[in-house]
N, C-alpha and C. Protein backbone atom coordinates (compact mmCIF):
# COMPACT_ATOMS: atom_id res chain seq x y z
N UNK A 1 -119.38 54.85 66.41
CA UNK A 1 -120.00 55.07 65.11
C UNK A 1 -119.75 53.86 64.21
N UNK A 2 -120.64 53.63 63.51
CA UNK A 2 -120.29 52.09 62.74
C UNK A 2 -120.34 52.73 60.95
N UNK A 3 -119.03 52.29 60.11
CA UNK A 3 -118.59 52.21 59.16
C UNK A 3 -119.53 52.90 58.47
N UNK A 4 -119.35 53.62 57.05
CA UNK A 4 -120.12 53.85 56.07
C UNK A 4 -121.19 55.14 56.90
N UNK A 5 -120.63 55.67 57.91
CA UNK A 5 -121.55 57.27 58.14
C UNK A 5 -121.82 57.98 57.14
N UNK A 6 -122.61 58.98 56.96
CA UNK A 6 -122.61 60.06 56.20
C UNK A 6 -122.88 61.32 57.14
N UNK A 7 -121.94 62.22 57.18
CA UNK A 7 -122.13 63.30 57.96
C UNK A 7 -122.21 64.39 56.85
N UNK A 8 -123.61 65.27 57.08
CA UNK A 8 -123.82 65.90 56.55
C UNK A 8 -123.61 67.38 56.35
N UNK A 9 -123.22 68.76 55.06
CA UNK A 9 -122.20 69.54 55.23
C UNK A 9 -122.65 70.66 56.98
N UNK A 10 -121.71 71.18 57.09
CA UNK A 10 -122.04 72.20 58.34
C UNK A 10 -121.77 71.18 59.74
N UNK A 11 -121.76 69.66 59.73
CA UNK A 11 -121.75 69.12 61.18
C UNK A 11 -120.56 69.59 61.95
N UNK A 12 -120.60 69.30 62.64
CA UNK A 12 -119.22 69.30 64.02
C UNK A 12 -119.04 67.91 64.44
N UNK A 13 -117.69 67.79 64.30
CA UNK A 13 -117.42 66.30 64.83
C UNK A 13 -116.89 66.96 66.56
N UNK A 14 -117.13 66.03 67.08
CA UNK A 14 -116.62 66.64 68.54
C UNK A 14 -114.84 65.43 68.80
N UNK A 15 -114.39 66.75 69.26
CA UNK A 15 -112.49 66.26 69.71
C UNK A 15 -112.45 64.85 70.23
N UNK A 16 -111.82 64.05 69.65
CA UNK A 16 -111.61 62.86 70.11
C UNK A 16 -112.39 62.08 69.59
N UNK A 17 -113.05 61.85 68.64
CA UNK A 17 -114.35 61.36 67.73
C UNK A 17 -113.39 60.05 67.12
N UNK A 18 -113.68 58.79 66.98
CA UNK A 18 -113.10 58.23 66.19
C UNK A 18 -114.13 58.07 64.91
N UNK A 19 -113.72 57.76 63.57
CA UNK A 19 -114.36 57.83 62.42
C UNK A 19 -113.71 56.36 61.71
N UNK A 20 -114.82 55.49 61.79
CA UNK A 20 -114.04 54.51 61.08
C UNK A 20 -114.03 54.13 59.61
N UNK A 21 -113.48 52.83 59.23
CA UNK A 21 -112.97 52.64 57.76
C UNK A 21 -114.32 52.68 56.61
N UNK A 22 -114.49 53.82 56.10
CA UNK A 22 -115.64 53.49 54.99
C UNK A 22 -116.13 54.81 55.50
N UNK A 23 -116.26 55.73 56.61
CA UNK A 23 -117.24 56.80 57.10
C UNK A 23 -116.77 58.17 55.28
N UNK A 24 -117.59 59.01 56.00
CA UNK A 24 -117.69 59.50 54.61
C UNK A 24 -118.14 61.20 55.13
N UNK A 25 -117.30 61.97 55.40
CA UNK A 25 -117.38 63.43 55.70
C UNK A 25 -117.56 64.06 54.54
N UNK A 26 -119.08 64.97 54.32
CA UNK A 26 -119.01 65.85 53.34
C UNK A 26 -118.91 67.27 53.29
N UNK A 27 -119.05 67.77 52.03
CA UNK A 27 -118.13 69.04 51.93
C UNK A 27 -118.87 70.13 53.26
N UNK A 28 -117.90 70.78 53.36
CA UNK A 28 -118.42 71.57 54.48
C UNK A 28 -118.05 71.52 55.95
N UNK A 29 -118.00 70.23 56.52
CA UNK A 29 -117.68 69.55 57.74
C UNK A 29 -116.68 70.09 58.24
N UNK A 30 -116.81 70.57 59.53
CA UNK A 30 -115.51 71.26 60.35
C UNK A 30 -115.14 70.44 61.42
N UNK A 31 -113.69 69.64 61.55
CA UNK A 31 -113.09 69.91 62.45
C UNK A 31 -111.90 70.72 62.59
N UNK A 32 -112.32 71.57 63.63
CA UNK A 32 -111.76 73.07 64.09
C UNK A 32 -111.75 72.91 65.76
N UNK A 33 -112.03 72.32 66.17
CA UNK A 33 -111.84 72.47 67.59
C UNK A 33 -113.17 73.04 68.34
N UNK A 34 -114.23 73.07 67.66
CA UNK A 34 -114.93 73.82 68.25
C UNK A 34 -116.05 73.03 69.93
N UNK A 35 -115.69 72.03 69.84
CA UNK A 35 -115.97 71.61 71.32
C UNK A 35 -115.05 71.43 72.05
N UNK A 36 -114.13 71.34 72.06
CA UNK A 36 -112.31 70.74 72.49
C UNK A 36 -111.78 71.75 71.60
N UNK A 37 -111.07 72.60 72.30
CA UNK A 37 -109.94 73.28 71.87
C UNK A 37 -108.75 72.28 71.13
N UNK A 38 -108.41 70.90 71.49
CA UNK A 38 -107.64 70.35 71.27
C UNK A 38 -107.71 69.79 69.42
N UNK A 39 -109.22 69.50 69.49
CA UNK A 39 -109.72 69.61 67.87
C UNK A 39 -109.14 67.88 67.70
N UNK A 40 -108.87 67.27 68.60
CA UNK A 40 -107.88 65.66 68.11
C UNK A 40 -108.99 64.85 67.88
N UNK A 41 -109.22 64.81 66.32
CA UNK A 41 -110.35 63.97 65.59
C UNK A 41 -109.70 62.93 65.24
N UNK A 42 -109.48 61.66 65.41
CA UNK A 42 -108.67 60.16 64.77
C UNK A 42 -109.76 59.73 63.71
N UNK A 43 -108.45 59.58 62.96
CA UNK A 43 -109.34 58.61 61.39
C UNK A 43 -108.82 57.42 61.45
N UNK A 44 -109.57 56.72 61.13
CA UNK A 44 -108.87 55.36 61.09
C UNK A 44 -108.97 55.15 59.34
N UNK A 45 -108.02 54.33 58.43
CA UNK A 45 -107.67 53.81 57.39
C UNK A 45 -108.96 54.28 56.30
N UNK A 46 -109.14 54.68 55.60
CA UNK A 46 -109.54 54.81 54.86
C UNK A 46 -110.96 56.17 54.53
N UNK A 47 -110.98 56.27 55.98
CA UNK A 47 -112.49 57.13 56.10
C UNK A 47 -112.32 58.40 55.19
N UNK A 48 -112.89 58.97 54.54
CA UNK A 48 -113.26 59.61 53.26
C UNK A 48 -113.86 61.42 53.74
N UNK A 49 -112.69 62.54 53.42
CA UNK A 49 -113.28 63.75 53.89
C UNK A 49 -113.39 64.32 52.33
N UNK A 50 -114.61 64.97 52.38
CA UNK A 50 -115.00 65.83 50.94
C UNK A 50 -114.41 67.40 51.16
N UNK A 51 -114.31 67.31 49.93
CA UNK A 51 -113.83 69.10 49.98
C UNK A 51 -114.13 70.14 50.76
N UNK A 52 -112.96 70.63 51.08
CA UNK A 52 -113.08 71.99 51.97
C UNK A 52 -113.37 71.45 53.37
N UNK A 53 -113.35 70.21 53.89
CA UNK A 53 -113.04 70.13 55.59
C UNK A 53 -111.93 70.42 56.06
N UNK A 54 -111.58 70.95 57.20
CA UNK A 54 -111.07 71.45 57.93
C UNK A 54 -110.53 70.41 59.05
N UNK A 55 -109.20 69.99 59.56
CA UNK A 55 -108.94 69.43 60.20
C UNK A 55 -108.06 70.15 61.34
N UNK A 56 -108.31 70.49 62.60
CA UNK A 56 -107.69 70.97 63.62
C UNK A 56 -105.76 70.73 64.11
N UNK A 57 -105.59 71.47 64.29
CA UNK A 57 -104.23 71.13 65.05
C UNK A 57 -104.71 69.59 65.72
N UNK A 58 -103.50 69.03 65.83
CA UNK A 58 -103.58 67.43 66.77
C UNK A 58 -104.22 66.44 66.22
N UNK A 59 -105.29 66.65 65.08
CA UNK A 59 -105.72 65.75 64.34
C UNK A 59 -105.12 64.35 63.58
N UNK A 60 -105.53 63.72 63.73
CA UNK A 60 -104.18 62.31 63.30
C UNK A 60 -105.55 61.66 62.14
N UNK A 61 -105.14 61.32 60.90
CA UNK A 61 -105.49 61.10 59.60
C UNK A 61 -104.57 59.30 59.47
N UNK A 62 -105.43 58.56 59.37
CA UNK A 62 -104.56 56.94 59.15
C UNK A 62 -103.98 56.63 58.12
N UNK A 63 -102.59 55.61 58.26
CA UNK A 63 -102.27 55.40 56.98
C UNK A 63 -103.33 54.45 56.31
N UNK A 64 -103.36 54.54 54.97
CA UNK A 64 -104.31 54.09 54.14
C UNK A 64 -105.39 55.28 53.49
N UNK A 65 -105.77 56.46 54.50
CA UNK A 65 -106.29 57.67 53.89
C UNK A 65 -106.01 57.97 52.41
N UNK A 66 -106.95 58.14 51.75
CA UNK A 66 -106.96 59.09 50.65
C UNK A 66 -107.43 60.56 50.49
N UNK A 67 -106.55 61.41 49.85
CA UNK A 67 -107.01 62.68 50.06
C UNK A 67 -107.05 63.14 49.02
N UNK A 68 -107.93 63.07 47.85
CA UNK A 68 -108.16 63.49 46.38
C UNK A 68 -109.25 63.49 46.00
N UNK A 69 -109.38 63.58 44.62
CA UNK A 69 -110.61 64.07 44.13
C UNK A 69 -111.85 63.10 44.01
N UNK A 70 -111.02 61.67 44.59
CA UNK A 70 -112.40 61.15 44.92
C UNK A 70 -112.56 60.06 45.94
N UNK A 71 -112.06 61.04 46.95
CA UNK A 71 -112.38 60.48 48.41
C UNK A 71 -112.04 61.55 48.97
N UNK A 72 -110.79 61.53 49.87
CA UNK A 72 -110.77 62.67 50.66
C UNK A 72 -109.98 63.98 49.96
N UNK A 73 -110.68 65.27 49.01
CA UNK A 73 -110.72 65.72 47.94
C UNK A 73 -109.58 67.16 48.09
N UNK A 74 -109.76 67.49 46.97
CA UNK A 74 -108.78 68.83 47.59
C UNK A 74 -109.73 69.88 48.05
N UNK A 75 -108.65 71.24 48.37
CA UNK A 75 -108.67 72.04 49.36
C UNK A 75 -109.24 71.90 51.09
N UNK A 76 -108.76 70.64 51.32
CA UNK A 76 -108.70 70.00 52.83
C UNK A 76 -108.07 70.99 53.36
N UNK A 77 -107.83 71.81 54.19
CA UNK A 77 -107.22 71.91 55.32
C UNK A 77 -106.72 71.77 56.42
N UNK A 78 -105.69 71.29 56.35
CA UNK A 78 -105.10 70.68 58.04
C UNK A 78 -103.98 71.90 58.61
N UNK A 79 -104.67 71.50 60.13
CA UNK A 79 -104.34 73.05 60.90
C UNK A 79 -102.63 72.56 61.28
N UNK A 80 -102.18 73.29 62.11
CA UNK A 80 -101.04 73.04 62.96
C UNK A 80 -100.58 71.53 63.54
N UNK A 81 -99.77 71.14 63.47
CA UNK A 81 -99.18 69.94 64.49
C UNK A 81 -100.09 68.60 63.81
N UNK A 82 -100.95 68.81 62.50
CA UNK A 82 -101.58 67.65 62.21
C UNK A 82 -100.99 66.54 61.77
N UNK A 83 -101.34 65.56 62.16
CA UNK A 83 -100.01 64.31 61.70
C UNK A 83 -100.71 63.01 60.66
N UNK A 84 -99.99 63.23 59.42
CA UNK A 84 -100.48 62.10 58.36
C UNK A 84 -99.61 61.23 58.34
N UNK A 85 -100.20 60.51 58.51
CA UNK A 85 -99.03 58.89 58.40
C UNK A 85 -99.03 58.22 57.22
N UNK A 86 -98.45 57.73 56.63
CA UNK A 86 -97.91 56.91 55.20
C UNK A 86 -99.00 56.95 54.80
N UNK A 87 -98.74 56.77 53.46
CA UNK A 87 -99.70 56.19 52.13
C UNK A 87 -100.89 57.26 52.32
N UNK A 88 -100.90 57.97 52.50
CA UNK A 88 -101.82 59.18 52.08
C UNK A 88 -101.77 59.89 51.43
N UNK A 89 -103.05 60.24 50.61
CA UNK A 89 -102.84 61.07 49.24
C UNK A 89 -103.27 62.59 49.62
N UNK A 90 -102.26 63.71 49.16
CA UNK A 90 -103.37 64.66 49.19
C UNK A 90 -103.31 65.32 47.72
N UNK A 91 -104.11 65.89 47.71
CA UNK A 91 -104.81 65.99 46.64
C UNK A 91 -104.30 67.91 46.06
N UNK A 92 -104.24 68.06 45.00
CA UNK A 92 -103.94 69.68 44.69
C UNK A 92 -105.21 70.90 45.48
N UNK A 93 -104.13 71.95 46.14
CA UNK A 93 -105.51 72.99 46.49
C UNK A 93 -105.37 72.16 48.08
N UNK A 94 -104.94 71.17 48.66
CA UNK A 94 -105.31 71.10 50.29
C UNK A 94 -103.79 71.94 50.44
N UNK A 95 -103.60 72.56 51.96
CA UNK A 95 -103.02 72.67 52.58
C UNK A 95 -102.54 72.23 54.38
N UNK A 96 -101.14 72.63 54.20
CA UNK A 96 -100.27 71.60 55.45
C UNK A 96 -99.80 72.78 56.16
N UNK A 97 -100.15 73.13 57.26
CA UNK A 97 -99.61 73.80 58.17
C UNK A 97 -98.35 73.71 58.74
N UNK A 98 -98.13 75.31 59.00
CA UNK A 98 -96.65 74.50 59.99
C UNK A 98 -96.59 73.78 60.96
N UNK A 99 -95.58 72.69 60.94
CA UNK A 99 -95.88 71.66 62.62
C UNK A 99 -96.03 70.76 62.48
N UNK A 100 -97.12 70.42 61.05
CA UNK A 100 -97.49 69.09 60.65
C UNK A 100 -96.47 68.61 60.18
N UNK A 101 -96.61 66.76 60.81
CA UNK A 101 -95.85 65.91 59.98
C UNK A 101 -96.80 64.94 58.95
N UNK A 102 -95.80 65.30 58.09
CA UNK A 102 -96.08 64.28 56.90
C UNK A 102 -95.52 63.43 56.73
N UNK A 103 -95.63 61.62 56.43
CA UNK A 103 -94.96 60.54 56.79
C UNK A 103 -94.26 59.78 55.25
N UNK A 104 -93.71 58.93 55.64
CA UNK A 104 -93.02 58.78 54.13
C UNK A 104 -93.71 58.33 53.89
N UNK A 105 -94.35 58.11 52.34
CA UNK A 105 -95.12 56.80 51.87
C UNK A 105 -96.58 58.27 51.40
N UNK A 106 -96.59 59.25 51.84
CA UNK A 106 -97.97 59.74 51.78
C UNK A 106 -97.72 60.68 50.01
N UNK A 107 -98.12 60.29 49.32
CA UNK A 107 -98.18 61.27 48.19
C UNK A 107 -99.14 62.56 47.82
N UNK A 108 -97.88 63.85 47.28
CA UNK A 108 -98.49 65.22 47.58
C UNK A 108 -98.94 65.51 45.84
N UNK A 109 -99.93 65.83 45.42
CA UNK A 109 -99.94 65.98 43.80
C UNK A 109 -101.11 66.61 43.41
């Protein structure tokens, strides 16, 4: 997929999808696992989820992510075992499952 996507609300990303720097998930967008049980969607640095996506157990989110109100926004959901690495923002209203790691450097507010 090349930079600056727009996926539109209701898509399915399929497990193992990489999403690169600039892509742009809007509200609605599920990853849940629903082609791959495993649900392992990779973000790379910066790619942008709108409110109310859903991120699967195993999902890995890059450092450099933003997760706020104006990029990747609140009430995100990340499932089980999801792993955020530094310098990521999340935003008020997302939630962190049990399992997930959260990395130093990522700010919760």
């Amino acid at each position: 997929m090349s930079a600056v996507t727009a996926f539109s609300s209701g898509v399915a990303i399929a497990a193992g999808s990489s999403l690169e720097t600039g892509t742009e998930i809007v509200s609605g967008t599920d990853f849940d696992g629903d082609v791959d049980a495993h649900g392992r969607v990779h973000f790379i640095g910066t790619a942008e989820l709108a409110a109310r996506s859903k991120l699967a157990a195993g999902s890995v989110i890059a450092a450099g992510s933003v997760v706020n109100g104006e990029t990747i926004v609140s009430s995100t959901s990340l499932a089980a075992a999801t792993t955020v690495t530094g310098a990521t923002v999340l935003a008020s209203g997302s939630s962190v499952a049990a399992g997930s790691v959260v990395a130093a450097g990522t700010m919760v507010f």
